[in-house]
Protein backbone atom coordinates (compact mmCIF):
# COMPACT_ATOMS: atom_id res chain seq x y z
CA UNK A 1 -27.68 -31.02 -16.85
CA UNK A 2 -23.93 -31.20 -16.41
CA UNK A 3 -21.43 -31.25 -19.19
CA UNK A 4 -19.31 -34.49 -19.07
CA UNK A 5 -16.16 -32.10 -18.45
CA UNK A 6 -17.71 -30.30 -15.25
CA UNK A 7 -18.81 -34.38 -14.27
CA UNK A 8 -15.23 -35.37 -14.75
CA UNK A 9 -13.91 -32.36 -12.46
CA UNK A 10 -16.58 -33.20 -9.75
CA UNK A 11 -15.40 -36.79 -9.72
CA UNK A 12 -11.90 -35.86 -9.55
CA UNK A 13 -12.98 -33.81 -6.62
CA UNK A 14 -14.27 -36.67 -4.82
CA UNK A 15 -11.20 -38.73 -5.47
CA UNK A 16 -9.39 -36.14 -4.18
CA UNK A 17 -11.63 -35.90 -0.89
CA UNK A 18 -11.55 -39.55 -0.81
CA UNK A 19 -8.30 -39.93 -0.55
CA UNK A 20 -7.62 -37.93 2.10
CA UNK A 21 -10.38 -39.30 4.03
CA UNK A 22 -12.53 -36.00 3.80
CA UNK A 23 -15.79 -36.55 4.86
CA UNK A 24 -17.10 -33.85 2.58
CA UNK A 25 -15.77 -32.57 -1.08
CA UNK A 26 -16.42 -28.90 -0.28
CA UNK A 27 -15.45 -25.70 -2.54
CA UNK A 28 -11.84 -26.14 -2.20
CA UNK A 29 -11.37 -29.71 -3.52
CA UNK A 30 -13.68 -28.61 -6.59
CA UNK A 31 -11.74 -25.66 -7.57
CA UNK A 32 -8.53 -27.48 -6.63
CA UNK A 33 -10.20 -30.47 -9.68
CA UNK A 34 -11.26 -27.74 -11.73
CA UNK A 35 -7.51 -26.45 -11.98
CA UNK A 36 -6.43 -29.57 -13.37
CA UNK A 37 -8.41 -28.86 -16.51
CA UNK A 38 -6.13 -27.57 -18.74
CA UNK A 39 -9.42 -25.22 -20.47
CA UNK A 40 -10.42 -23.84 -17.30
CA UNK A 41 -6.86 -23.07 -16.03
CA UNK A 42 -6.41 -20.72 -18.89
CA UNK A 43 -9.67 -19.37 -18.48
CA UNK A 44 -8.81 -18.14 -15.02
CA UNK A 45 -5.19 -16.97 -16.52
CA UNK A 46 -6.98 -14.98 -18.68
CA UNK A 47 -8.66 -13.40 -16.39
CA UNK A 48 -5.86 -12.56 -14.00
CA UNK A 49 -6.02 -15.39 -11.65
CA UNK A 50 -2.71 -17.05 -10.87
CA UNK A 51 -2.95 -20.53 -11.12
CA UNK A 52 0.00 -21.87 -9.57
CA UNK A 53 -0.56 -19.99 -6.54
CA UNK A 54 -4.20 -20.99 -6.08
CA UNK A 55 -3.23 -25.04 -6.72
CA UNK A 56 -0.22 -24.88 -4.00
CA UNK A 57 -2.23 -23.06 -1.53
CA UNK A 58 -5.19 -25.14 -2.18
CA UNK A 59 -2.76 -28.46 -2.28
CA UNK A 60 -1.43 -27.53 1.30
CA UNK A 61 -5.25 -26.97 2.52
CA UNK A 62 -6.34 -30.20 1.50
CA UNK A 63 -2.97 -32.33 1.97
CA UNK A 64 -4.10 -32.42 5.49
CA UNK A 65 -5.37 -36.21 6.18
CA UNK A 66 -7.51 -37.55 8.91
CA UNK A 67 -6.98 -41.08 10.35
CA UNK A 68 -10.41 -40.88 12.05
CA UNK A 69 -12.21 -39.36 9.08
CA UNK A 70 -14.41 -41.12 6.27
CA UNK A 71 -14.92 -44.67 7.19
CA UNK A 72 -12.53 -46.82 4.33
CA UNK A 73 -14.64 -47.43 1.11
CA UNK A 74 -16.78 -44.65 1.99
CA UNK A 75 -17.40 -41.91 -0.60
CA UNK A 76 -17.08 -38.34 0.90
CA UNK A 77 -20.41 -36.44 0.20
CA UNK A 78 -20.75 -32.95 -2.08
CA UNK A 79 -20.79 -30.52 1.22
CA UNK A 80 -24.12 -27.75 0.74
CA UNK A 81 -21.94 -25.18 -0.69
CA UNK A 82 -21.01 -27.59 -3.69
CA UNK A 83 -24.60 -28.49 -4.26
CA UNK A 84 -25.68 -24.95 -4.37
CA UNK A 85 -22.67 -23.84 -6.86
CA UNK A 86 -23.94 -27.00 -9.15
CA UNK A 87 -27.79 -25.84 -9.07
CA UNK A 88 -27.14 -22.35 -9.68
């Protein structure tokens, strides 16, 4: 079962993919959610990871939009590395 806060990063990630007309929310858009929680970004701090780096890099990957991509009103769908990481 999924905590409500990992939920509410793996909808964010969606949102994200969604909006840039991904077709699937892959690794990237989930860490690039997970960052935006305030908890997990200092866990990662903590642990030597720099934050700021990671988000602009990852914001630059997934800035990229495709005209032809996910049909409008379409969710994206969790790619099989995503629903792997969730079942572990």
């Amino acid at each position: 079962m999924l905590t409500s806060e990992l939920q509410d990063s793996i909808n964010r990630a969606i949102e994200i993919a969604y909006e840039s007309r991904h077709e699937y929310v892959t690794l990237a858009h989930l860490l690039y959610s997970l960052l935006q929680d305030p908890e997990c970004s200092d866990i990662l701090r903590k642990i030597g990871a720099s934050t700021d780096s990671l988000k602009s890099v990852l914001q630059n990957r997934l800035s990229i939009t495709f005209d032809d991509g996910l049909p409008a009103g379409q969710l994206p769908e969790l790619s099989d590395s995503v629903q792997e990481a969730l079942n572990r």
